[in-house]
N, C-alpha and C. Protein backbone atom coordinates (compact mmCIF):
# COMPACT_ATOMS: atom_id res chain seq x y z
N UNK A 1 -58.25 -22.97 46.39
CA UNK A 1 -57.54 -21.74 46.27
C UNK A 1 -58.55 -20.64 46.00
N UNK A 2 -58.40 -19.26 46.85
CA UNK A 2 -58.88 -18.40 46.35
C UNK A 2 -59.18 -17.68 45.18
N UNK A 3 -60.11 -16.68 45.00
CA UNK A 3 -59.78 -16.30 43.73
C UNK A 3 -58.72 -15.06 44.00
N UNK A 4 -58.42 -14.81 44.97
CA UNK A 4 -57.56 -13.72 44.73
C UNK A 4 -56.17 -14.35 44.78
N UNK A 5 -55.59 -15.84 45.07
CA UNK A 5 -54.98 -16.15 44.76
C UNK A 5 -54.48 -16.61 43.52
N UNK A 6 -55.67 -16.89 43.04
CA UNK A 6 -55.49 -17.28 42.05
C UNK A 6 -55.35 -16.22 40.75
N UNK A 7 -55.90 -14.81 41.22
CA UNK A 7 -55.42 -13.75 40.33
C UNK A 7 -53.73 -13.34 40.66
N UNK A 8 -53.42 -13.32 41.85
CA UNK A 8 -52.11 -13.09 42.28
C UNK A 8 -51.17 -14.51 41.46
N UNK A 9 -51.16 -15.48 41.15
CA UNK A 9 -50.61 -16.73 40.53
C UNK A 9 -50.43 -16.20 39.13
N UNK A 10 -51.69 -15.70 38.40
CA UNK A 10 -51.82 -15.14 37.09
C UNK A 10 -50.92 -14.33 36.63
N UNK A 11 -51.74 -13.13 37.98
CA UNK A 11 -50.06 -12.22 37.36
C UNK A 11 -48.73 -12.25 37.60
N UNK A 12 -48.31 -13.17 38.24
CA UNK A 12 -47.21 -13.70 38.91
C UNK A 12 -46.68 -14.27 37.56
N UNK A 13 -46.85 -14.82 37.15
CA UNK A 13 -47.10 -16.17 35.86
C UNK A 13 -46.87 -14.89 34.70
N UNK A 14 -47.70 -14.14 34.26
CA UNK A 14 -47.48 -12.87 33.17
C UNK A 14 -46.48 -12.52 33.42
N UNK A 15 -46.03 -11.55 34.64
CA UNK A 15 -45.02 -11.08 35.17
C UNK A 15 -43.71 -11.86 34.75
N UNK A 16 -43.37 -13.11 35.09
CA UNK A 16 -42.56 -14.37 34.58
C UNK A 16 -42.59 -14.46 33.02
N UNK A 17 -43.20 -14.41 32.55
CA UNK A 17 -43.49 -14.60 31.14
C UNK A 17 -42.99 -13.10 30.13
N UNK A 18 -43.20 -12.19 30.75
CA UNK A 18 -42.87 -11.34 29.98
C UNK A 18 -41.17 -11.10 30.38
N UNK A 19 -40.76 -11.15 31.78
CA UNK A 19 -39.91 -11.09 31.91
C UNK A 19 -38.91 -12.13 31.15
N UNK A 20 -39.40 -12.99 31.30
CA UNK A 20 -38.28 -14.34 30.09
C UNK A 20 -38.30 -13.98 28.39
N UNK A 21 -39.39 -13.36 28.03
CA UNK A 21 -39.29 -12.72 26.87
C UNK A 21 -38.71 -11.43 26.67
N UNK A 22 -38.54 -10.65 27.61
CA UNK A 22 -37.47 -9.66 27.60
C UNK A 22 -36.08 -9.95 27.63
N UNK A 23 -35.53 -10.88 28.44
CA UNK A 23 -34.50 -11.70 28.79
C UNK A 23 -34.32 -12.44 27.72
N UNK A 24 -34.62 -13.17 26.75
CA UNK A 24 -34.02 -13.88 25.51
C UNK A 24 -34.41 -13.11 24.44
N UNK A 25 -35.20 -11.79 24.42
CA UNK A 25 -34.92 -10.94 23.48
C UNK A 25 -33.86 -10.65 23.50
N UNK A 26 -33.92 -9.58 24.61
CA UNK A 26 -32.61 -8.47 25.38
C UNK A 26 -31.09 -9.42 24.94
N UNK A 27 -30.75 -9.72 25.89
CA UNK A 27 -29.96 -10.67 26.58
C UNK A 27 -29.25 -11.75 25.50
N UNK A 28 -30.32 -12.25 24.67
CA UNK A 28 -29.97 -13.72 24.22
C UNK A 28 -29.41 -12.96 23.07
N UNK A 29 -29.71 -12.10 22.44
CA UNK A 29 -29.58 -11.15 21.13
C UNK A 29 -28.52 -10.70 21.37
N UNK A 30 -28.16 -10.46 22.51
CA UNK A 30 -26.65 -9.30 22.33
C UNK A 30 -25.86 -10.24 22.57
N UNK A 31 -25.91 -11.36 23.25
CA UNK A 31 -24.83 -12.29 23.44
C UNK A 31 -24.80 -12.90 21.92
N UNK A 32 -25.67 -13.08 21.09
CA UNK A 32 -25.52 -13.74 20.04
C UNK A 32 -24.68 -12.33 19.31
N UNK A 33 -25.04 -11.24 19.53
CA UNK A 33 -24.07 -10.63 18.63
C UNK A 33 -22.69 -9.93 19.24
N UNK A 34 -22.82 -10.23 20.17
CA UNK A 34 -21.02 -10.48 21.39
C UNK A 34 -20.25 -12.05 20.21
N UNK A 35 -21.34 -12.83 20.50
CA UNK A 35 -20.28 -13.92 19.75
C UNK A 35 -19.90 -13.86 18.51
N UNK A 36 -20.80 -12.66 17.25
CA UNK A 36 -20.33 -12.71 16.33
C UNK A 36 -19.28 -11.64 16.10
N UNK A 37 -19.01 -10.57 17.29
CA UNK A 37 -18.04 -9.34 17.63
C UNK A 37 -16.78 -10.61 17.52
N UNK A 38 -16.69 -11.44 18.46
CA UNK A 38 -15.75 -12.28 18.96
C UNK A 38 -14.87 -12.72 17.56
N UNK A 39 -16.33 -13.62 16.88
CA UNK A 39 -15.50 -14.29 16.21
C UNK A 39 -15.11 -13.56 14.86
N UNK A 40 -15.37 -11.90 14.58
CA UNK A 40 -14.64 -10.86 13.66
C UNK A 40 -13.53 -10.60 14.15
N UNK A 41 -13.35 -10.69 15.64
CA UNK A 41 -11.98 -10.18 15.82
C UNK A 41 -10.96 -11.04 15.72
N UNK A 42 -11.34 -12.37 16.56
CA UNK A 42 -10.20 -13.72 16.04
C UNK A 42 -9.88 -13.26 14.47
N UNK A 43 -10.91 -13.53 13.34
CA UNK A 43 -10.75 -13.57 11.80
C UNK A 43 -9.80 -12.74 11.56
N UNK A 44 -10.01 -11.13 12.66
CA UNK A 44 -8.32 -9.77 12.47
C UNK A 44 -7.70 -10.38 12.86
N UNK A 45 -7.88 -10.82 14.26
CA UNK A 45 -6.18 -10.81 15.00
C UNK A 45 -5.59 -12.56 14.04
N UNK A 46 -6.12 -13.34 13.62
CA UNK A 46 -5.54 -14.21 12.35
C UNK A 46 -4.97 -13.55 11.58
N UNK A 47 -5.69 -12.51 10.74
CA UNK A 47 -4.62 -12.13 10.09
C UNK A 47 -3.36 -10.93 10.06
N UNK A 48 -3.58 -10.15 11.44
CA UNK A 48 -3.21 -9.36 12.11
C UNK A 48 -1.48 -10.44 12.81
N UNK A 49 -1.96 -11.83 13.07
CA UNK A 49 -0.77 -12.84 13.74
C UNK A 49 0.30 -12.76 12.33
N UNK A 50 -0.29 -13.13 11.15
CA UNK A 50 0.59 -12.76 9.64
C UNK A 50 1.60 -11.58 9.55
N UNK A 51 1.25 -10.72 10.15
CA UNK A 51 1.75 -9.03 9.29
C UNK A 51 1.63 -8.42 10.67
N UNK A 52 2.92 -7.64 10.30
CA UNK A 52 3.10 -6.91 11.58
C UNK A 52 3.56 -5.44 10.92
N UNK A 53 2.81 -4.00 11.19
CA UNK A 53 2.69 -2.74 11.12
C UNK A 53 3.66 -2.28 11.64
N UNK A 54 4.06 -1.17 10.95
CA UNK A 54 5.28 -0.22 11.46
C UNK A 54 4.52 1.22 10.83
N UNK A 55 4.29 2.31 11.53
CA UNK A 55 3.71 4.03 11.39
C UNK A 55 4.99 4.44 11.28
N UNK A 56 5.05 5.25 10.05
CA UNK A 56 6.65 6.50 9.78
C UNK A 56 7.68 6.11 9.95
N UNK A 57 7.94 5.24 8.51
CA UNK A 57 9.30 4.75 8.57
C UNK A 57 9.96 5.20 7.47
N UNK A 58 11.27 5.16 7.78
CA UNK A 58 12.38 5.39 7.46
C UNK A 58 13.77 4.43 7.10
N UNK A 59 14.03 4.03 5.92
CA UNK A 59 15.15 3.01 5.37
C UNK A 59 16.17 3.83 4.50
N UNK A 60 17.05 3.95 5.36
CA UNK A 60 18.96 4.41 4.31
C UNK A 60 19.94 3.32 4.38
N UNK A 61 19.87 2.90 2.58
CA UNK A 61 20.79 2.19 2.80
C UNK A 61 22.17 2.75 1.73
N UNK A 62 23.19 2.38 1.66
CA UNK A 62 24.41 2.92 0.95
C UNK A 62 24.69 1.60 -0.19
N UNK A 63 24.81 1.87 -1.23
CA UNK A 63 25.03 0.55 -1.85
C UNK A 63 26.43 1.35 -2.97
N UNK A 64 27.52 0.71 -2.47
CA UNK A 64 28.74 1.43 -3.42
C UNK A 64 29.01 2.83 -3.28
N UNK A 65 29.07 3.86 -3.79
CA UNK A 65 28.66 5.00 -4.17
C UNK A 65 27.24 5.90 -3.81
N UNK A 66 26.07 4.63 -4.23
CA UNK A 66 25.22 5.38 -4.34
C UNK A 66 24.77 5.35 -2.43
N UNK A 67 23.22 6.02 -2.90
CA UNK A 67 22.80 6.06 -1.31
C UNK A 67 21.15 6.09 -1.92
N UNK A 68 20.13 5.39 -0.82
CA UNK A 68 19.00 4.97 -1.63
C UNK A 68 18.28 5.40 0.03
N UNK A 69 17.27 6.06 0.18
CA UNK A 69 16.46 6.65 1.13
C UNK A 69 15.18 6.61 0.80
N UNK A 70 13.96 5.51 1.92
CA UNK A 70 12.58 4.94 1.27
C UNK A 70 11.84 5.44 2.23
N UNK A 71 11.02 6.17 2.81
CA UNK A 71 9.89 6.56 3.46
C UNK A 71 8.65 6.53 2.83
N UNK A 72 8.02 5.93 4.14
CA UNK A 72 6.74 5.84 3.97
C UNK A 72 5.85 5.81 5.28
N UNK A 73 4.63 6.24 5.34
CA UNK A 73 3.55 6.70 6.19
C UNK A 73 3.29 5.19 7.01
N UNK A 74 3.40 4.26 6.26
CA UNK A 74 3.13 2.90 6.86
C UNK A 74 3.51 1.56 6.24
N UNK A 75 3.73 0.71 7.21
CA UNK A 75 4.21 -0.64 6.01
C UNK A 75 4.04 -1.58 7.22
N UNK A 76 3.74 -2.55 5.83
CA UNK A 76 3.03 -3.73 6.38
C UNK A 76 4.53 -4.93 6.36
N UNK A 77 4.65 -5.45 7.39
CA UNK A 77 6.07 -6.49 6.73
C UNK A 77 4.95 -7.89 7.49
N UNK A 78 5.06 -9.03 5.88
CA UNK A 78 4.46 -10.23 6.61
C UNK A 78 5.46 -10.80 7.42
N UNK A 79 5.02 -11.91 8.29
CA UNK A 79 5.98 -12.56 9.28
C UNK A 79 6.60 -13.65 8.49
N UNK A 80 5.99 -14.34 7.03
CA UNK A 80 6.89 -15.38 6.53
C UNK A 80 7.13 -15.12 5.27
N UNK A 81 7.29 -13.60 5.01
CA UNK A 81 8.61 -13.29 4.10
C UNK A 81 8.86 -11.65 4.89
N UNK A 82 9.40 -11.89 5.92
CA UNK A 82 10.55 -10.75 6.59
C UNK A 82 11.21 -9.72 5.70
N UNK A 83 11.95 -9.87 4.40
CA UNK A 83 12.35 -9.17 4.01
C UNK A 83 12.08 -7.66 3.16
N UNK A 84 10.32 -8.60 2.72
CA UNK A 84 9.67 -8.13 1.91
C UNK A 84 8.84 -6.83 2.65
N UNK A 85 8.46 -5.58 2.13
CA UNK A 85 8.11 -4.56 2.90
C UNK A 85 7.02 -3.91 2.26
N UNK A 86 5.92 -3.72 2.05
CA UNK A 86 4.79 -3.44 1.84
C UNK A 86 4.28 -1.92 2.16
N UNK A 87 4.76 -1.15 1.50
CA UNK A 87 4.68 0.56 1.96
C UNK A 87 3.70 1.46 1.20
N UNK A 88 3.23 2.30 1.83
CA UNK A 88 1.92 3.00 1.70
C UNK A 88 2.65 4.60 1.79
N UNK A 89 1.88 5.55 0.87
CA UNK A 89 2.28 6.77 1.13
C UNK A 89 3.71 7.25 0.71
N UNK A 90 4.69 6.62 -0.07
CA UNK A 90 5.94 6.73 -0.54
C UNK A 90 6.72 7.52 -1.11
N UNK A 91 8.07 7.80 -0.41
CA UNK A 91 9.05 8.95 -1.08
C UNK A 91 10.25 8.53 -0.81
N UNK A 92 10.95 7.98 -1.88
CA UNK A 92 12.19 7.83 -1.59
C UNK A 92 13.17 8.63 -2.41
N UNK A 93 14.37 8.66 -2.28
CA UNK A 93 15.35 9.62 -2.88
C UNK A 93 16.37 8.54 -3.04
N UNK A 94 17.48 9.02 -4.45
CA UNK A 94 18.43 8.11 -4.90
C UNK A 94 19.36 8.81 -5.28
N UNK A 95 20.60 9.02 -4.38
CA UNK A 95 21.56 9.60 -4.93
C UNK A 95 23.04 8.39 -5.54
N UNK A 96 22.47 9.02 -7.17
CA UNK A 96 23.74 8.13 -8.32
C UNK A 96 25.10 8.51 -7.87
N UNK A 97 26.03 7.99 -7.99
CA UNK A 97 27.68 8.49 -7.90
C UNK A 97 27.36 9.58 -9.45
N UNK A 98 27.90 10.80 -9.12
CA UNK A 98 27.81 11.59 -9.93
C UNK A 98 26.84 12.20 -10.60
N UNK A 99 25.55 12.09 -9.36
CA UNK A 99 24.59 12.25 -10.21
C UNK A 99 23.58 13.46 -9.37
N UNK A 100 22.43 13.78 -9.61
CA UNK A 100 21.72 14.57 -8.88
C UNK A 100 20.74 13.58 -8.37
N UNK A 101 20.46 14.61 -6.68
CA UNK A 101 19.03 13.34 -6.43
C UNK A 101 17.70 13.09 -7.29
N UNK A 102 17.54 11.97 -7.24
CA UNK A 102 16.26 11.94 -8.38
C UNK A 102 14.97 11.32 -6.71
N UNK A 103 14.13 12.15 -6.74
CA UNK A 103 12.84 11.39 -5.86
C UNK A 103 11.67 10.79 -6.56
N UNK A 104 11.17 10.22 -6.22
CA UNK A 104 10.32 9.48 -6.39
C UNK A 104 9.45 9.06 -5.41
N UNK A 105 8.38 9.69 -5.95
CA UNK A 105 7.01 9.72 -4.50
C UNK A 105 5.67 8.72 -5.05
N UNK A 106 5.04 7.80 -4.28
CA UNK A 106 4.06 7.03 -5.10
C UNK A 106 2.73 6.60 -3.88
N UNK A 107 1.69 6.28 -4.47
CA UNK A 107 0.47 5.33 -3.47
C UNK A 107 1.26 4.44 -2.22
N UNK A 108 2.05 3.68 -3.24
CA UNK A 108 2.53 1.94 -3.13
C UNK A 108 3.63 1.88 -3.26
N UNK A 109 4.15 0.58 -2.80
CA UNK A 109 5.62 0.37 -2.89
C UNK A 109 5.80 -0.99 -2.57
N UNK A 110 6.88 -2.26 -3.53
CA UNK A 110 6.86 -3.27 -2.50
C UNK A 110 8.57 -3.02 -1.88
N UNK A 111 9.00 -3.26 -1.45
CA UNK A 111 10.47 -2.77 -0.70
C UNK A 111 11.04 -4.28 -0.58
N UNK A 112 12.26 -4.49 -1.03
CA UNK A 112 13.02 -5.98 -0.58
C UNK A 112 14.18 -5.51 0.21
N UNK A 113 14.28 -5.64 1.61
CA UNK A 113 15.39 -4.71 2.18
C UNK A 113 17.05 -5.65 2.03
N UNK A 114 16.55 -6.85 1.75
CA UNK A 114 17.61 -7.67 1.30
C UNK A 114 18.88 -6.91 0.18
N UNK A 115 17.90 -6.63 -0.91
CA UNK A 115 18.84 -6.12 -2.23
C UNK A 115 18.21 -4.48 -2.53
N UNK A 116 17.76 -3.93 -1.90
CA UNK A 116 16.73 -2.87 -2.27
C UNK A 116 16.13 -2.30 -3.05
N UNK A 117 15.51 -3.57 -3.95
CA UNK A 117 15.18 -3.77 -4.84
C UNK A 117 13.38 -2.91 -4.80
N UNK A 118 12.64 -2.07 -5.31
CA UNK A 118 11.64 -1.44 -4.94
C UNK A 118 10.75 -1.58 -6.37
N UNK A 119 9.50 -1.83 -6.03
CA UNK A 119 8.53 -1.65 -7.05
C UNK A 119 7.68 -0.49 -6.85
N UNK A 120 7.59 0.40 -7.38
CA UNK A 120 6.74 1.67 -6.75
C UNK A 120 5.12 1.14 -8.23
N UNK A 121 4.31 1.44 -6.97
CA UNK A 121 3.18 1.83 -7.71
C UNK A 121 1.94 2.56 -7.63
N UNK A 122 1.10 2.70 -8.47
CA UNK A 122 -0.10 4.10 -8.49
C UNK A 122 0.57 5.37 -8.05
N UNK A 123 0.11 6.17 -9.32
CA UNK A 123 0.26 7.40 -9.04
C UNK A 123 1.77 7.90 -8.86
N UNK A 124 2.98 7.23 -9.90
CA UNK A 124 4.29 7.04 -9.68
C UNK A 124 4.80 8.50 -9.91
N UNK A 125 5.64 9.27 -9.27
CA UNK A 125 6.41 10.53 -9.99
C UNK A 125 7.82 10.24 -9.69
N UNK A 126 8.54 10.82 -10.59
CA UNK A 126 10.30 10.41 -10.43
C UNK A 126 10.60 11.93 -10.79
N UNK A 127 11.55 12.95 -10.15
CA UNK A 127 11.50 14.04 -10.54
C UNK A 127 13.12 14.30 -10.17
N UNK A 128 13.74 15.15 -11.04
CA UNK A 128 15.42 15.15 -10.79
C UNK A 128 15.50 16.52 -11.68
N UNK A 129 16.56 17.45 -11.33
CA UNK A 129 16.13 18.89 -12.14
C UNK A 129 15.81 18.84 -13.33
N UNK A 130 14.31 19.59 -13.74
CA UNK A 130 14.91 19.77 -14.98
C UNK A 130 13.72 18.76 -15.63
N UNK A 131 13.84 17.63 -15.15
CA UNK A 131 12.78 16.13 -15.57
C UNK A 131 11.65 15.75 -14.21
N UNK A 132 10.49 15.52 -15.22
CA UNK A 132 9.69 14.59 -14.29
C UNK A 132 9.44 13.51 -14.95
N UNK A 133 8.67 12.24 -14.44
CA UNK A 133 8.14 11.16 -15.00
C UNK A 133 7.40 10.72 -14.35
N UNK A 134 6.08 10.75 -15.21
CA UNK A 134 5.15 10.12 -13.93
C UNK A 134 4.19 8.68 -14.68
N UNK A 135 3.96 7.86 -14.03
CA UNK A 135 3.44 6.56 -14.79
C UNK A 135 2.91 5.85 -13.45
N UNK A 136 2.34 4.74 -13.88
CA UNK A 136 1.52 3.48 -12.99
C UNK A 136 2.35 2.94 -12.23
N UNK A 137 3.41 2.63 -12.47
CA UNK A 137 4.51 1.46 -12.36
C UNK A 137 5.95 1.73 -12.40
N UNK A 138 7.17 1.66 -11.79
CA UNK A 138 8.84 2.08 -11.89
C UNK A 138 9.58 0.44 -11.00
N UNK A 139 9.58 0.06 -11.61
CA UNK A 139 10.92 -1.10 -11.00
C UNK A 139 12.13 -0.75 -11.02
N UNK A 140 12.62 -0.27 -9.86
CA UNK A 140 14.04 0.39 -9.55
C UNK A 140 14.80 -1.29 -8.85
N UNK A 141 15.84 -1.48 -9.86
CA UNK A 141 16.60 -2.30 -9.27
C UNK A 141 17.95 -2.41 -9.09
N UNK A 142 18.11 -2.49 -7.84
CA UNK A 142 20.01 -2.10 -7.73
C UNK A 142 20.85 -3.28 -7.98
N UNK A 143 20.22 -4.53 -8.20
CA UNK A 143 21.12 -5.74 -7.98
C UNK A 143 20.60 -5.98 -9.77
N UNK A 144 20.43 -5.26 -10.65
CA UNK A 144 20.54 -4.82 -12.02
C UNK A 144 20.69 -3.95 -12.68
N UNK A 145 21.04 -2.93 -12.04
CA UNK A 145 21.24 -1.51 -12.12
C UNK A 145 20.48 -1.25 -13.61
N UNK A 146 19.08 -1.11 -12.99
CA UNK A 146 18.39 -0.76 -13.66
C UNK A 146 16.95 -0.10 -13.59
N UNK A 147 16.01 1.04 -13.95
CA UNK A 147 14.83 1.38 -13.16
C UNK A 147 14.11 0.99 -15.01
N UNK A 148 13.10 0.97 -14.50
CA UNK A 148 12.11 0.43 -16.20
C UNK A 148 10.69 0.97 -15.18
N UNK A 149 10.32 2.03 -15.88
CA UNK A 149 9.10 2.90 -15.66
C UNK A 149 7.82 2.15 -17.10
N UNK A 150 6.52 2.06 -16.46
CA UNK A 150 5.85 1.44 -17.50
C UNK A 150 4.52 1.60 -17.13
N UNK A 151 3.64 1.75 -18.17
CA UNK A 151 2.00 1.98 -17.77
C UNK A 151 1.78 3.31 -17.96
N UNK A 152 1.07 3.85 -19.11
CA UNK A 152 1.10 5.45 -18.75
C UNK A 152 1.94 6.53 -18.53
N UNK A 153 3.11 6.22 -19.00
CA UNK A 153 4.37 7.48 -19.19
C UNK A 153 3.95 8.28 -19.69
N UNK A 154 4.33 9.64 -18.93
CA UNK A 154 4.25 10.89 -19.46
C UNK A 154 5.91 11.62 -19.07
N UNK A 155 6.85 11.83 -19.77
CA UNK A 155 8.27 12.64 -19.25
C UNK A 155 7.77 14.57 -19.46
N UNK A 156 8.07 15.11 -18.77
CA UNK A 156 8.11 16.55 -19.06
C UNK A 156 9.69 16.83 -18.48
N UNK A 157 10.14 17.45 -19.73
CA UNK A 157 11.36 17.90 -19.42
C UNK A 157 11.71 19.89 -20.12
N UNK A 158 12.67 20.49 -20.04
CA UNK A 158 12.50 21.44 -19.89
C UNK A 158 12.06 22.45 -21.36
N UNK A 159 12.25 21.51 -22.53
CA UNK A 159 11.35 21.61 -23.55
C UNK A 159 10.55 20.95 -24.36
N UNK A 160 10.49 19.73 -23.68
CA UNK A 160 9.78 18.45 -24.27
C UNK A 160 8.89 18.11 -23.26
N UNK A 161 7.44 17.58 -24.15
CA UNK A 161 6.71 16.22 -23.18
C UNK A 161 6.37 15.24 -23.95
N UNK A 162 7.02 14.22 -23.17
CA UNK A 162 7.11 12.95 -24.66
C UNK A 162 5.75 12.09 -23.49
N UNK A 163 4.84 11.10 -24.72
CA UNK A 163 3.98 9.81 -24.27
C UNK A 163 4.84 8.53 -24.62
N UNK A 164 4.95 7.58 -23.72
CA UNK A 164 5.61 6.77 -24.28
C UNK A 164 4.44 5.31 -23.47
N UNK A 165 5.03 4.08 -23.74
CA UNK A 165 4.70 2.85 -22.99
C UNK A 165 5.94 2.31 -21.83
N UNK A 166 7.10 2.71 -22.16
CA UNK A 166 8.13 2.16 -21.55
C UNK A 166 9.55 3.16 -21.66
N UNK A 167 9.95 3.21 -20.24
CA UNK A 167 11.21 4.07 -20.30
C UNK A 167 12.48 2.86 -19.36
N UNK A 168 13.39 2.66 -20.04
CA UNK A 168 14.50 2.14 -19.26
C UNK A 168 15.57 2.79 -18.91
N UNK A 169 15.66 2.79 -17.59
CA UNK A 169 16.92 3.73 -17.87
C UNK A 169 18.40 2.98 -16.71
N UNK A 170 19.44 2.94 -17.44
CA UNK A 170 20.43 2.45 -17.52
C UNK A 170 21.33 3.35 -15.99
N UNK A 171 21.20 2.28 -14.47
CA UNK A 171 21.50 3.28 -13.36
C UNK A 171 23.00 3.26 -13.21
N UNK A 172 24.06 2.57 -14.26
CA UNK A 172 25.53 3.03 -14.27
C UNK A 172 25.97 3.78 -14.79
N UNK A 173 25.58 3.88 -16.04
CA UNK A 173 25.65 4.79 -17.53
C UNK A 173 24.75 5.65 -18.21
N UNK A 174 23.31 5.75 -17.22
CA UNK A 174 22.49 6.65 -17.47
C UNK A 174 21.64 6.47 -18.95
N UNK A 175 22.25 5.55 -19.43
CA UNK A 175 21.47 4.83 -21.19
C UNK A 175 20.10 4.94 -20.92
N UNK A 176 19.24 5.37 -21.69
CA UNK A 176 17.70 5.15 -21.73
C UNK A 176 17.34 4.71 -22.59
N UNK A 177 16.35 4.25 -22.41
CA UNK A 177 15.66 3.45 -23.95
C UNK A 177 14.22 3.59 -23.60
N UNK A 178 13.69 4.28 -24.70
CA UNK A 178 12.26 5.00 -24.24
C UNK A 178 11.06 4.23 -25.88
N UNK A 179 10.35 3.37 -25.33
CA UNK A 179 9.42 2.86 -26.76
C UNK A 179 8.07 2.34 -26.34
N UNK A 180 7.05 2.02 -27.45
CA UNK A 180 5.79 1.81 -27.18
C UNK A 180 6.27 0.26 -27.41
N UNK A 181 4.79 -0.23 -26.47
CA UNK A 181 5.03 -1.78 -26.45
C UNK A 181 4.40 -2.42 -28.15
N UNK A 182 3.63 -2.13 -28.80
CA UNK A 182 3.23 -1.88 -29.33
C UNK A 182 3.81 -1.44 -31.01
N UNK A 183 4.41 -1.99 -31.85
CA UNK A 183 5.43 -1.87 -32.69
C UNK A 183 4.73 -0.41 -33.44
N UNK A 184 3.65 -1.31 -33.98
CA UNK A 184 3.01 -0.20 -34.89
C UNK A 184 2.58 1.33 -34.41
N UNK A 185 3.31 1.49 -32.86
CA UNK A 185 2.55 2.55 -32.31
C UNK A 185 4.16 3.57 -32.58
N UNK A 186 3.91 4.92 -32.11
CA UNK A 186 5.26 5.90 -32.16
C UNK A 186 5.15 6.32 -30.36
N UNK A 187 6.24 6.77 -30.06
CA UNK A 187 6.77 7.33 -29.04
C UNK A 187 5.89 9.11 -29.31
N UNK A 188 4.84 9.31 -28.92
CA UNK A 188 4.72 11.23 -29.00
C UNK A 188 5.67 12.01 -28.45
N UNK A 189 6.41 12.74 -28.97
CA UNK A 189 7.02 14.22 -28.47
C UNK A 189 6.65 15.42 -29.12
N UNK A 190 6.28 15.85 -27.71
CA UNK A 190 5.63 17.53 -28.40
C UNK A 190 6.70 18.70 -27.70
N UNK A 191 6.76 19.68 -27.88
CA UNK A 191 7.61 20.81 -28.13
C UNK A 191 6.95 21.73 -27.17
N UNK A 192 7.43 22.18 -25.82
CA UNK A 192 7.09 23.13 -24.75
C UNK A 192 7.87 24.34 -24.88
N UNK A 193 6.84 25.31 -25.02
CA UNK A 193 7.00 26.76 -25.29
C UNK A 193 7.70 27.29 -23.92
C-alpha cells in the first residue's frame, strides 16, 4: 500500500472516530435523557390516572331551607373516593332559613358532595353583616348542623374583637360557644372605638 493510501486510511479512520464520538456523545446523551423525560411523565400520568381536574367550578346544593353555594378556581376529585372534592382558591356562601348570607372564602377546602359536609382551610374568613371570623380551620357540617372554627380565631364584630381557640356555632339555633382549649387560658375581648 501506498503511502498516500495509507494517509487517506488514517484520516478516514480519525474521521470515523471522531464521528462515533460525536454520535454517542450527541445522540447517546439525549436519548438517555428522552428516556428519563419518558419515564417523569409515566410517574405524572400515574398519578394524573388517580385524580381527575376540573378549572372554575361551581356546586349549589339546597338542603331543607337552607341553600349552600362552593366555588372554587380548581379541584382535584380522586377516582377512588368520587365523592370527596379537593378545592383550591375557595368561596362559598350559606344561606340559613332566616338568616343572612354568611361567606366564607379560604386557600383550601375538602368538599363531600354526598352530605356537604366542607372543611375549609388556610387563611379561613367567614363574614355575615356586621361579623367577621377569620382562623386556620372551619368544619361546616350540615349532616350535624354544626360549623366549629379553630386554630387562630380572631371575631371582629361591630364593637368587639375577641381572641379565642375555638368558636362553635349552633347552624339551627344559632347557639355559640366560644373558649380556649386550654383551661387556664381566657377568651380576650377588647372594645372597638
Amino acid at each position: 500500500m501506498g503511502q498516500k493510501s495509507l494517509i487517506q486510511l488514517i484520516i478516514v479512520l480519525i474521521i470515523i472516530l471522531i464521528s462515533s464520538a460525536m454520535y454517542l456523545n450527541y445522540f447517546v446523551k439525549d436519548s438517555e435523557d428522552l428516556a428519563i423525560k419518558i419515564k417523569t411523565l409515566k410517574a405524572e400520568n400515574i398519578e394524573d390516572e388517580t385524580s381527575n381536574y376540573i378549572e372554575n367550578i361551581s356546586y349549589i346544593s339546597k338542603i331543607g331551607e337552607n341553600k349552600y353555594e362552593i366555588i372554587a378556581d380548581r379541584t382535584k376529585i380522586k377516582i377512588n373516593e368520587p365523592d370527596m372534592m379537593f378545592l383550591e382558591n375557595v368561596a362559598a356562601f350559606i344561606t340559613l332559613k332566616n338568616s343572612n348570607i354568611i361567606k366564607v372564602t379560604s386557600d383550601f377546602a375538602k368538599y363531600n358532595s354526598k352530605n356537604y359536609d366542607t372543611i375549609f382551610s388556610k387563611n379561613v374568613i367567614a363574614t355575615y353583616p356586621e361579623h367577621k371570623i377569620t382562623g386556620e380551620l372551619l368544619d361546616f357540617s350540615f349532616v350535624n348542623n354544626i360549623g366549629i372554627f379553630s386554630t387562630n380565631i380572631v371575631y371582629v364584630g361591630s364593637k368587639t374583637k375577641m381572641f379565642a381557640d375555638k368558636v362553635e356555632v349552633n347552624l339551627t339555633n344559632n347557639d355559640t360557644k366560644i373558649f380556649m382549649l386550654d383551661q387556664s387560658k381566657k377568651v380576650i375581648i377588647e372594645e372597638i372605638n
